[in-house]
PDB file of N, CA and C in Angstrom:
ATOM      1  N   UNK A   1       0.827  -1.172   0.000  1.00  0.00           N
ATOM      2  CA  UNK A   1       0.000   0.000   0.000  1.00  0.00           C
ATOM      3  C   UNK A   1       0.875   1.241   0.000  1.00  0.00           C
ATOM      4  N   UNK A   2       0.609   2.309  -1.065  1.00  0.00           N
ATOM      5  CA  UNK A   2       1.296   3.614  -0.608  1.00  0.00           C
ATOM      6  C   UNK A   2       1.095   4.782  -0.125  1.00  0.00           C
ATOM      7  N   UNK A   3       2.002   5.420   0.843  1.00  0.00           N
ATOM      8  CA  UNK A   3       1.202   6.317   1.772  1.00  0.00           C
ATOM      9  C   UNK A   3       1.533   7.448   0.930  1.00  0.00           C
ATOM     10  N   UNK A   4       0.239   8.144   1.036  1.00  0.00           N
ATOM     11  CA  UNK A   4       0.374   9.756   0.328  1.00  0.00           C
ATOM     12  C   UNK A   4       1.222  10.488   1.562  1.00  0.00           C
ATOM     13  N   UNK A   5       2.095  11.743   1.031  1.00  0.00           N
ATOM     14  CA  UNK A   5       2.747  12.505   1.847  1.00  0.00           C
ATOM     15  C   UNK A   5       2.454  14.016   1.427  1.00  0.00           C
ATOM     16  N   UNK A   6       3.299  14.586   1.937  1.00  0.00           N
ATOM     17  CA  UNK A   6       3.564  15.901   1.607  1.00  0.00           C
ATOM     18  C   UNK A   6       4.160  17.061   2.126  1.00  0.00           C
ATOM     19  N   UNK A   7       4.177  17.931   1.799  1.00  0.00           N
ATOM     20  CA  UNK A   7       5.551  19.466   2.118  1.00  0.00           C
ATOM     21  C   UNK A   7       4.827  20.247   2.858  1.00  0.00           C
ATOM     22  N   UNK A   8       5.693  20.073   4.326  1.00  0.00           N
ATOM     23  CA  UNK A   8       4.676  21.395   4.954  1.00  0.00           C
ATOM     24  C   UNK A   8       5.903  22.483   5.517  1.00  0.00           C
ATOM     25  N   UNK A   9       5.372  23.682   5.366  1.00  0.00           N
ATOM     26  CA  UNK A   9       6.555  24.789   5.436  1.00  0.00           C
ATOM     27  C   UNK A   9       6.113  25.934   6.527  1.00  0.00           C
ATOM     28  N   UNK A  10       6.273  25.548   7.517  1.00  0.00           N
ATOM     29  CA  UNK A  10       6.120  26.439   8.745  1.00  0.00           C
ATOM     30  C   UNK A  10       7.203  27.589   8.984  1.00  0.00           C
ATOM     31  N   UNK A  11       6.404  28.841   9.232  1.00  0.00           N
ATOM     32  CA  UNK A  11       7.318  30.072   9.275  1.00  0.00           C
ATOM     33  C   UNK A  11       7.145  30.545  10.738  1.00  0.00           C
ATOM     34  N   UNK A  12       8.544  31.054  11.352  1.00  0.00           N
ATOM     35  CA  UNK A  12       8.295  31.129  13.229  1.00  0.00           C
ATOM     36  C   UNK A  12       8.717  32.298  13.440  1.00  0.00           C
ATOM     37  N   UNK A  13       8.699  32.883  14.169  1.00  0.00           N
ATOM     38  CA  UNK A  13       8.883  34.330  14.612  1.00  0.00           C
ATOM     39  C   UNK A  13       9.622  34.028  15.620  1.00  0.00           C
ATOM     40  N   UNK A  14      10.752  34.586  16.094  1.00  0.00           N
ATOM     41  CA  UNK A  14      10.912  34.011  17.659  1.00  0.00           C
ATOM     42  C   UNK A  14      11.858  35.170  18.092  1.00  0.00           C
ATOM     43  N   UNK A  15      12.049  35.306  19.505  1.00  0.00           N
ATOM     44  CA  UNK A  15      13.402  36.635  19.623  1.00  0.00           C
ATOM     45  C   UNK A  15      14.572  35.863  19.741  1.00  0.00           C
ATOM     46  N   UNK A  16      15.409  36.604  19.369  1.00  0.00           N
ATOM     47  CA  UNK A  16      16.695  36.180  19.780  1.00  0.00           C
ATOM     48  C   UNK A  16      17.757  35.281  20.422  1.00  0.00           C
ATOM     49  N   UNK A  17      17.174  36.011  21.994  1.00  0.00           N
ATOM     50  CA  UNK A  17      17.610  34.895  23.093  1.00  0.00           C
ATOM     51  C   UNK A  17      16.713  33.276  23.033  1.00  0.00           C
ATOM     52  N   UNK A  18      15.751  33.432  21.988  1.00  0.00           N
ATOM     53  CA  UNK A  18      15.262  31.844  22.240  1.00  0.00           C
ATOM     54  C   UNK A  18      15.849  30.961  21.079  1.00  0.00           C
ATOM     55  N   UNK A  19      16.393  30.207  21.505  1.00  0.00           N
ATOM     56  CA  UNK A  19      17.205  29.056  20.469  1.00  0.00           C
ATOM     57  C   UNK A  19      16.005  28.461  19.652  1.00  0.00           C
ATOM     58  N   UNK A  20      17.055  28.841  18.239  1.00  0.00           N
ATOM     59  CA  UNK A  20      15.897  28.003  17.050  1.00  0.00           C
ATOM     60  C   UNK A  20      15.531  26.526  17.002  1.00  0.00           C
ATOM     61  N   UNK A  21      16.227  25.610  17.768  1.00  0.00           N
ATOM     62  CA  UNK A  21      16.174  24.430  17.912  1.00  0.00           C
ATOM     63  C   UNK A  21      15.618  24.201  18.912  1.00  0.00           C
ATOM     64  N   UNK A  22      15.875  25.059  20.101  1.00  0.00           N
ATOM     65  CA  UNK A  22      14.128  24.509  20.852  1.00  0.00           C
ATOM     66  C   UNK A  22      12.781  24.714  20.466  1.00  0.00           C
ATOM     67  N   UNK A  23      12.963  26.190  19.553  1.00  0.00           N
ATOM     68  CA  UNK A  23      11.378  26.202  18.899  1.00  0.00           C
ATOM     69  C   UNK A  23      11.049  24.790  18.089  1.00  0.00           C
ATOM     70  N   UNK A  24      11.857  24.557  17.043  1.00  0.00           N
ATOM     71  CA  UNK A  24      11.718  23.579  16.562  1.00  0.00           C
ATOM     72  C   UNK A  24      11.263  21.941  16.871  1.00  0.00           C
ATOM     73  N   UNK A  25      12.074  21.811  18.092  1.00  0.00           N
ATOM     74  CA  UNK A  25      11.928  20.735  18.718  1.00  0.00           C
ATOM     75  C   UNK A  25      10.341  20.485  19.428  1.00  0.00           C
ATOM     76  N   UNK A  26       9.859  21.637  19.977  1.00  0.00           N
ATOM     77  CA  UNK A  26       8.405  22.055  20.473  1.00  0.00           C
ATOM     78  C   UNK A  26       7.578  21.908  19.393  1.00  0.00           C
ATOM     79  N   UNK A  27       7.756  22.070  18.265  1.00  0.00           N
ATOM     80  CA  UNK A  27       6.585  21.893  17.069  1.00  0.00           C
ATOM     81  C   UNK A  27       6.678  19.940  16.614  1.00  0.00           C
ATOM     82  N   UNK A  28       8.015  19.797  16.519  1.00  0.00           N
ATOM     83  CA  UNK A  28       8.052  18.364  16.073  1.00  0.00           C
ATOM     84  C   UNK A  28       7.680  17.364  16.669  1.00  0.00           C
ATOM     85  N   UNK A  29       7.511  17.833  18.459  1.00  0.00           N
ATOM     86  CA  UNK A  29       7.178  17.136  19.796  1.00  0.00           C
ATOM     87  C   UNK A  29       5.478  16.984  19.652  1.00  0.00           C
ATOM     88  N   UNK A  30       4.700  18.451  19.007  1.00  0.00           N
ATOM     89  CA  UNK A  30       3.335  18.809  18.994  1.00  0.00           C
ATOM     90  C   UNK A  30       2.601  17.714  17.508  1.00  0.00           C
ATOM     91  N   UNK A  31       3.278  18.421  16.649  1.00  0.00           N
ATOM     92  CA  UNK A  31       2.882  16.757  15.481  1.00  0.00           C
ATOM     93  C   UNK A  31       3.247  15.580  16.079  1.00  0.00           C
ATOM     94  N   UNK A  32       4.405  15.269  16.417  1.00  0.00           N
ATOM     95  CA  UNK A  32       3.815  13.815  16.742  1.00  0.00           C
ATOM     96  C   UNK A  32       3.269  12.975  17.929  1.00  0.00           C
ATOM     97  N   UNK A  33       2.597  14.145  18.791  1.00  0.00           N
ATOM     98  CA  UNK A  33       2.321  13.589  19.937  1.00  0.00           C
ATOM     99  C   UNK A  33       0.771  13.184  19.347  1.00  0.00           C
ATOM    100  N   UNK A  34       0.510  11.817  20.183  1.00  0.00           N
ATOM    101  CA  UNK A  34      -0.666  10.770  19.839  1.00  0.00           C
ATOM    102  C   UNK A  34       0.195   9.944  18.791  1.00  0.00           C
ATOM    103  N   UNK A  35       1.401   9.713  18.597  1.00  0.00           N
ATOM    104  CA  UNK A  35       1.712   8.428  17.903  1.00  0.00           C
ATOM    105  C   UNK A  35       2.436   9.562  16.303  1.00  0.00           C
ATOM    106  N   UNK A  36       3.388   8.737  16.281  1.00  0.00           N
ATOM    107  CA  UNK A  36       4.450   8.795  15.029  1.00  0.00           C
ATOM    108  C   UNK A  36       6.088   9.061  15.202  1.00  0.00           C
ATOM    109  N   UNK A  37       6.245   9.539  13.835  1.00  0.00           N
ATOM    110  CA  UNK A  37       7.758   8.998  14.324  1.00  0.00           C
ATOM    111  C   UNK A  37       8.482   9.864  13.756  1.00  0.00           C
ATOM    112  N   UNK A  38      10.023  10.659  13.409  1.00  0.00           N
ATOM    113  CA  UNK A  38      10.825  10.728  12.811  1.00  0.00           C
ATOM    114  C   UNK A  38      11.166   9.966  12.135  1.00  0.00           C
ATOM    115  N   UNK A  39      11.473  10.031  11.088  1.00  0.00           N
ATOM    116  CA  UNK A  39      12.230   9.161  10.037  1.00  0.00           C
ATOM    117  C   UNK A  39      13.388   9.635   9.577  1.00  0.00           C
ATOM    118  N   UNK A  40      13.881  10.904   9.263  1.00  0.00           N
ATOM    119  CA  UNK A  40      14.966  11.064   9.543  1.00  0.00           C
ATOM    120  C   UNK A  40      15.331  12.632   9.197  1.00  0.00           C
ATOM    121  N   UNK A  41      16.333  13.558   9.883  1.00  0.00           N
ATOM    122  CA  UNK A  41      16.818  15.062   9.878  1.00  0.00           C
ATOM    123  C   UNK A  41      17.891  14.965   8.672  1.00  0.00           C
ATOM    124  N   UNK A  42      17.989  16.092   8.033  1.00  0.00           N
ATOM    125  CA  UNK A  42      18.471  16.051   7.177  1.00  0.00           C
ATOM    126  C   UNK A  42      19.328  17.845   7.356  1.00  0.00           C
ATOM    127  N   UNK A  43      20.280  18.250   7.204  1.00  0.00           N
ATOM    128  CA  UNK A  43      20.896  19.904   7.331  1.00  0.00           C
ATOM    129  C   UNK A  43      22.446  19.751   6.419  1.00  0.00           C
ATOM    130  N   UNK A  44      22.244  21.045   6.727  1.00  0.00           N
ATOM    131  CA  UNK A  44      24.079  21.491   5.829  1.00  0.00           C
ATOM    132  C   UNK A  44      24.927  21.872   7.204  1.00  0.00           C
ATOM    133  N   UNK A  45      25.887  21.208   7.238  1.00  0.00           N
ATOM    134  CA  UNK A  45      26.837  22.129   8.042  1.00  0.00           C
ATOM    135  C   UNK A  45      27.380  23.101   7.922  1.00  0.00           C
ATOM    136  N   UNK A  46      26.926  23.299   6.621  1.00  0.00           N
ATOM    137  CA  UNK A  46      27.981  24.883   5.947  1.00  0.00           C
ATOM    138  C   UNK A  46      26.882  25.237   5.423  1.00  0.00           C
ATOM    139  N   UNK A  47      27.289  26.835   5.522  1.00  0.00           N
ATOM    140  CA  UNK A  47      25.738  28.064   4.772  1.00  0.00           C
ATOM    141  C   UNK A  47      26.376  27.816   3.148  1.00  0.00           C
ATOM    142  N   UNK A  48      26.960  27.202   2.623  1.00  0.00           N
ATOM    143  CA  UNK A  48      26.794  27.342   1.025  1.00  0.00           C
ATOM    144  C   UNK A  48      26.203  25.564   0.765  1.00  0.00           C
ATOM    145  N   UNK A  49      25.893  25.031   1.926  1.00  0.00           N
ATOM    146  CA  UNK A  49      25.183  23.389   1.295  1.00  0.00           C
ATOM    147  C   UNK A  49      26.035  22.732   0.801  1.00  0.00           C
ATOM    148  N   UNK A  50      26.999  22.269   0.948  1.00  0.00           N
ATOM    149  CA  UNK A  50      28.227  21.380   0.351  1.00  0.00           C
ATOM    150  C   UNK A  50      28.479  20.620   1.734  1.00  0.00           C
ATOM    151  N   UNK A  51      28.107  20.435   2.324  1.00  0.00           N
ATOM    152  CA  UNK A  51      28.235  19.460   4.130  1.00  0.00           C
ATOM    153  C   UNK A  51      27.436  19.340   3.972  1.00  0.00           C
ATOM    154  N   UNK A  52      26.713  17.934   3.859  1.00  0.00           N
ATOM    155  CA  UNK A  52      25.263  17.766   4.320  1.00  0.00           C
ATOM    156  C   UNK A  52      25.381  16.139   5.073  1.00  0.00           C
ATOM    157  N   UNK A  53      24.620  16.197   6.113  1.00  0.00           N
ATOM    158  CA  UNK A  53      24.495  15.247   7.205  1.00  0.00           C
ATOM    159  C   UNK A  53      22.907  14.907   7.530  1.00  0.00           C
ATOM    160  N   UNK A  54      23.020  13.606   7.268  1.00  0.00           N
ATOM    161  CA  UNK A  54      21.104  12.971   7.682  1.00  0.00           C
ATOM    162  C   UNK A  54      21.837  11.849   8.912  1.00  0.00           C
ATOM    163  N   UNK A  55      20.450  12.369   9.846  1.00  0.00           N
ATOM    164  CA  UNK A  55      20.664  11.654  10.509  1.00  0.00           C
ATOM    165  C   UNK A  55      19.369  11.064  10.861  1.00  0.00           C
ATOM    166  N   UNK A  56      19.128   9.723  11.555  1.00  0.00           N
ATOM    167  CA  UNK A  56      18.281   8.649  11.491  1.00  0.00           C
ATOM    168  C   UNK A  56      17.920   7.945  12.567  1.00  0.00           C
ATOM    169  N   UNK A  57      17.013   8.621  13.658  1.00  0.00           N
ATOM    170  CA  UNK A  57      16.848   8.276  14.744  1.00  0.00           C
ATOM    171  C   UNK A  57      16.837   6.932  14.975  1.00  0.00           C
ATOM    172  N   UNK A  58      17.492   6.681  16.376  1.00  0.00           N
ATOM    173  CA  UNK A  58      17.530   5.764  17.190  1.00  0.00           C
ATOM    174  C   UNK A  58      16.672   5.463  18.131  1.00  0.00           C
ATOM    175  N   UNK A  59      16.922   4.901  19.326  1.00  0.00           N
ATOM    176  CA  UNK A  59      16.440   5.301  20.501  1.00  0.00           C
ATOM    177  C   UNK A  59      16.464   6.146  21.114  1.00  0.00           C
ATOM    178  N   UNK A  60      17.400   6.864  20.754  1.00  0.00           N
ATOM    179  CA  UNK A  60      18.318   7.944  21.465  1.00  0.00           C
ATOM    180  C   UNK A  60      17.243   9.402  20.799  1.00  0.00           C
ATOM    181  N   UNK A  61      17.706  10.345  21.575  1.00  0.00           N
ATOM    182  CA  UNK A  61      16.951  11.706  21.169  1.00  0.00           C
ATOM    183  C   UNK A  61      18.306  12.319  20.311  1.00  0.00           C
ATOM    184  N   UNK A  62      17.339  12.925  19.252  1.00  0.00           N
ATOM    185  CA  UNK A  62      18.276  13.703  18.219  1.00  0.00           C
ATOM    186  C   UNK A  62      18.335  15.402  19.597  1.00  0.00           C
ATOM    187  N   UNK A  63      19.596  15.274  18.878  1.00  0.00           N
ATOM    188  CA  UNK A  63      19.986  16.966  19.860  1.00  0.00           C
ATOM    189  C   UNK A  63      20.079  17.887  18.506  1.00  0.00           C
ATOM    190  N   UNK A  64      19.183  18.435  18.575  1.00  0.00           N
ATOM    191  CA  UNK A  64      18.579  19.594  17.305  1.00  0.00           C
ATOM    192  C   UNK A  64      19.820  20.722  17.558  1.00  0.00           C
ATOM    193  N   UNK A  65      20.478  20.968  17.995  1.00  0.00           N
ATOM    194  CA  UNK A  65      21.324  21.787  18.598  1.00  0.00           C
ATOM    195  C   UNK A  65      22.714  22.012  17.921  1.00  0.00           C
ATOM    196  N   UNK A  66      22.962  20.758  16.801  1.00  0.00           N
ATOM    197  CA  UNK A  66      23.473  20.647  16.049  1.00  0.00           C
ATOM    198  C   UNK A  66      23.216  21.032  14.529  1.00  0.00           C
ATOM    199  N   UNK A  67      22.090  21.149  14.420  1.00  0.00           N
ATOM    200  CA  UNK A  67      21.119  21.073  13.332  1.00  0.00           C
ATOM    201  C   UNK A  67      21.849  22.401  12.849  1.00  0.00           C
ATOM    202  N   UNK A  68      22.585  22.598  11.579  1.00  0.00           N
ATOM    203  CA  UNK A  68      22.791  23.882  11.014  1.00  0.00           C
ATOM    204  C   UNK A  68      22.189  24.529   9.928  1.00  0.00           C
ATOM    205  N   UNK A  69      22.663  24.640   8.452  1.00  0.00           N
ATOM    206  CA  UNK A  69      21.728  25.139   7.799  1.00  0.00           C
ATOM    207  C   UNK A  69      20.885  24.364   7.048  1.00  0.00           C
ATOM    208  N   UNK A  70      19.740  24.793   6.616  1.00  0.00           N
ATOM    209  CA  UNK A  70      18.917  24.089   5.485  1.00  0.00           C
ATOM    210  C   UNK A  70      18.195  23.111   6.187  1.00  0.00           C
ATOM    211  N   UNK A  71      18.080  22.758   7.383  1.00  0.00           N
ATOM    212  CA  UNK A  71      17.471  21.936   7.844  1.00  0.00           C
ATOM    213  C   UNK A  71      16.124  20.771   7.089  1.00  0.00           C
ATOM    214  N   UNK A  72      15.775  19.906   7.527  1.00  0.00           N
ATOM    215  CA  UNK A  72      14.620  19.290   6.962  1.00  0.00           C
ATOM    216  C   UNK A  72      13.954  18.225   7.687  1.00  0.00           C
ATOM    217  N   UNK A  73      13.100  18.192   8.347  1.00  0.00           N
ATOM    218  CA  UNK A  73      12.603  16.548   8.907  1.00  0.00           C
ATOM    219  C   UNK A  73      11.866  16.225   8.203  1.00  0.00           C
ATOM    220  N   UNK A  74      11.859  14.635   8.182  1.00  0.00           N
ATOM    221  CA  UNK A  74      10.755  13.947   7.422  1.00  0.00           C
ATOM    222  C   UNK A  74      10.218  13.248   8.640  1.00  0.00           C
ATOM    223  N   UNK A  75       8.861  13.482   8.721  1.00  0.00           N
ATOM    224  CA  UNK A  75       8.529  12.348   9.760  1.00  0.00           C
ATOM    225  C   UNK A  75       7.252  11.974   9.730  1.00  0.00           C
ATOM    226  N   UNK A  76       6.464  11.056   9.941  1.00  0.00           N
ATOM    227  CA  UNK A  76       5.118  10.465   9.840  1.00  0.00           C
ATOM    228  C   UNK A  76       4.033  10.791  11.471  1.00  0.00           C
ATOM    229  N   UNK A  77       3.154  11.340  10.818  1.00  0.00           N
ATOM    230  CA  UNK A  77       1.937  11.855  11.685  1.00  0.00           C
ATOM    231  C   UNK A  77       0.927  11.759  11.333  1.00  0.00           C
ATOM    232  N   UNK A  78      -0.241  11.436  12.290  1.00  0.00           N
ATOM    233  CA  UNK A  78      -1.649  11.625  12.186  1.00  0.00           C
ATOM    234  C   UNK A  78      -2.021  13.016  12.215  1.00  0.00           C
ATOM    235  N   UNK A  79      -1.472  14.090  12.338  1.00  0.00           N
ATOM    236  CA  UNK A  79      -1.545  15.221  13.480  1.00  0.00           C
ATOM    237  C   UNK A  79      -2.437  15.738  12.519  1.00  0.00           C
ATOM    238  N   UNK A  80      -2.934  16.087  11.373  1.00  0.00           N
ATOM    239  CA  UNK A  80      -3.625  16.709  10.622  1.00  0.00           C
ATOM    240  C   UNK A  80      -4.743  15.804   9.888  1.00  0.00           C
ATOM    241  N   UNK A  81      -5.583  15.059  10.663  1.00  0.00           N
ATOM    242  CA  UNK A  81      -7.080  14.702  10.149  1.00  0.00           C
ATOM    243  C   UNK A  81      -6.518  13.164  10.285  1.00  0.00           C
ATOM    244  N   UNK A  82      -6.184  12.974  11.486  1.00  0.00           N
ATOM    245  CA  UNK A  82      -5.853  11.662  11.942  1.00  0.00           C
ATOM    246  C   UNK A  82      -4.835  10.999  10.437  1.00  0.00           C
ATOM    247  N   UNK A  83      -5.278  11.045   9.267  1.00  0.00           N
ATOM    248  CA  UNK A  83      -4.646  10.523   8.794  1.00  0.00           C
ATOM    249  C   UNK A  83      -3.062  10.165   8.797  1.00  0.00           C
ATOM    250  N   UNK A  84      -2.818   9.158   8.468  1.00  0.00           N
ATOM    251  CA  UNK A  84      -1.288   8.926   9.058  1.00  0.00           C
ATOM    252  C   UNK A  84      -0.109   8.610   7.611  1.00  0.00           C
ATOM    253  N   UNK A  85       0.526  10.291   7.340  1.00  0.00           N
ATOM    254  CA  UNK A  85       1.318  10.859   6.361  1.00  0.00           C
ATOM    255  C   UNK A  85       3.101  10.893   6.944  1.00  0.00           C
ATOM    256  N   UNK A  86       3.281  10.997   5.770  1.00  0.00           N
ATOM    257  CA  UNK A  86       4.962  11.235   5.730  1.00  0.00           C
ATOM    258  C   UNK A  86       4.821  12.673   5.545  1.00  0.00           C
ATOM    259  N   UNK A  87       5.119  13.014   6.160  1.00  0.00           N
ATOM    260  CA  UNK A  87       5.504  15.000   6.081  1.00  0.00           C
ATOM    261  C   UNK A  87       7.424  15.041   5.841  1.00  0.00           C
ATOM    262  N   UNK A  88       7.506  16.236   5.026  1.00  0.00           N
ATOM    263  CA  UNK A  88       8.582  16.582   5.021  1.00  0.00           C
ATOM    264  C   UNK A  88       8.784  18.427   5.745  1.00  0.00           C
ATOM    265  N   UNK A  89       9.580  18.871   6.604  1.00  0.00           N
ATOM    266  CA  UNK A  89       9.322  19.940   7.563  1.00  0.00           C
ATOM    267  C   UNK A  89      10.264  20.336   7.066  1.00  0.00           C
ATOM    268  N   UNK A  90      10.548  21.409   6.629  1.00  0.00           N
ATOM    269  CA  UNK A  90      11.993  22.622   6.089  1.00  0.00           C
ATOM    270  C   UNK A  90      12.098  24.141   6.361  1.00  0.00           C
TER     271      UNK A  90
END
């Protein structure tokens, strides 16, 4: 069976002193709470995109804190009409 997915592109406002990776982490925590998963982070280590690193959860908690440019999660949720999608987050 194949699961339909799709691109969702959230824009955040935040000040300064609040780290972009905890905002982040707070939205990815909010989709998949009631069940789903990461599948896997994807970023550039360098602002021109020539480093790029995916990483592929474990058991272990990803530390977003690392996360540099271009970021991307892909991860599977009900969170939008129960249905249960592959989202890609950028």
């Amino acid at each position: 069976m194949e699961q339909a997915g799709g691109f969702l592109s959230i824009g955040m406002d935040y000040p300064k002193y609040y780290a972009l990776h905890k905002l982040a982490r707070n939205v990815y925590e909010e989709l998949l709470r009631g069940g789903g998963e990461i599948i896997k982070v994807t970023y550039s280590q360098d602002k021109a995109g020539n480093d790029w690193t995916t990483i592929i959860p474990t058991e272990t908690d990803i530390n977003y804190s690392h996360i540099g440019y271009y970021g991307s999660v892909h991860l599977r949720s009900g969170y939008f009409g129960g249905v249960d999608l592959v989202r890609t987050m950028s």
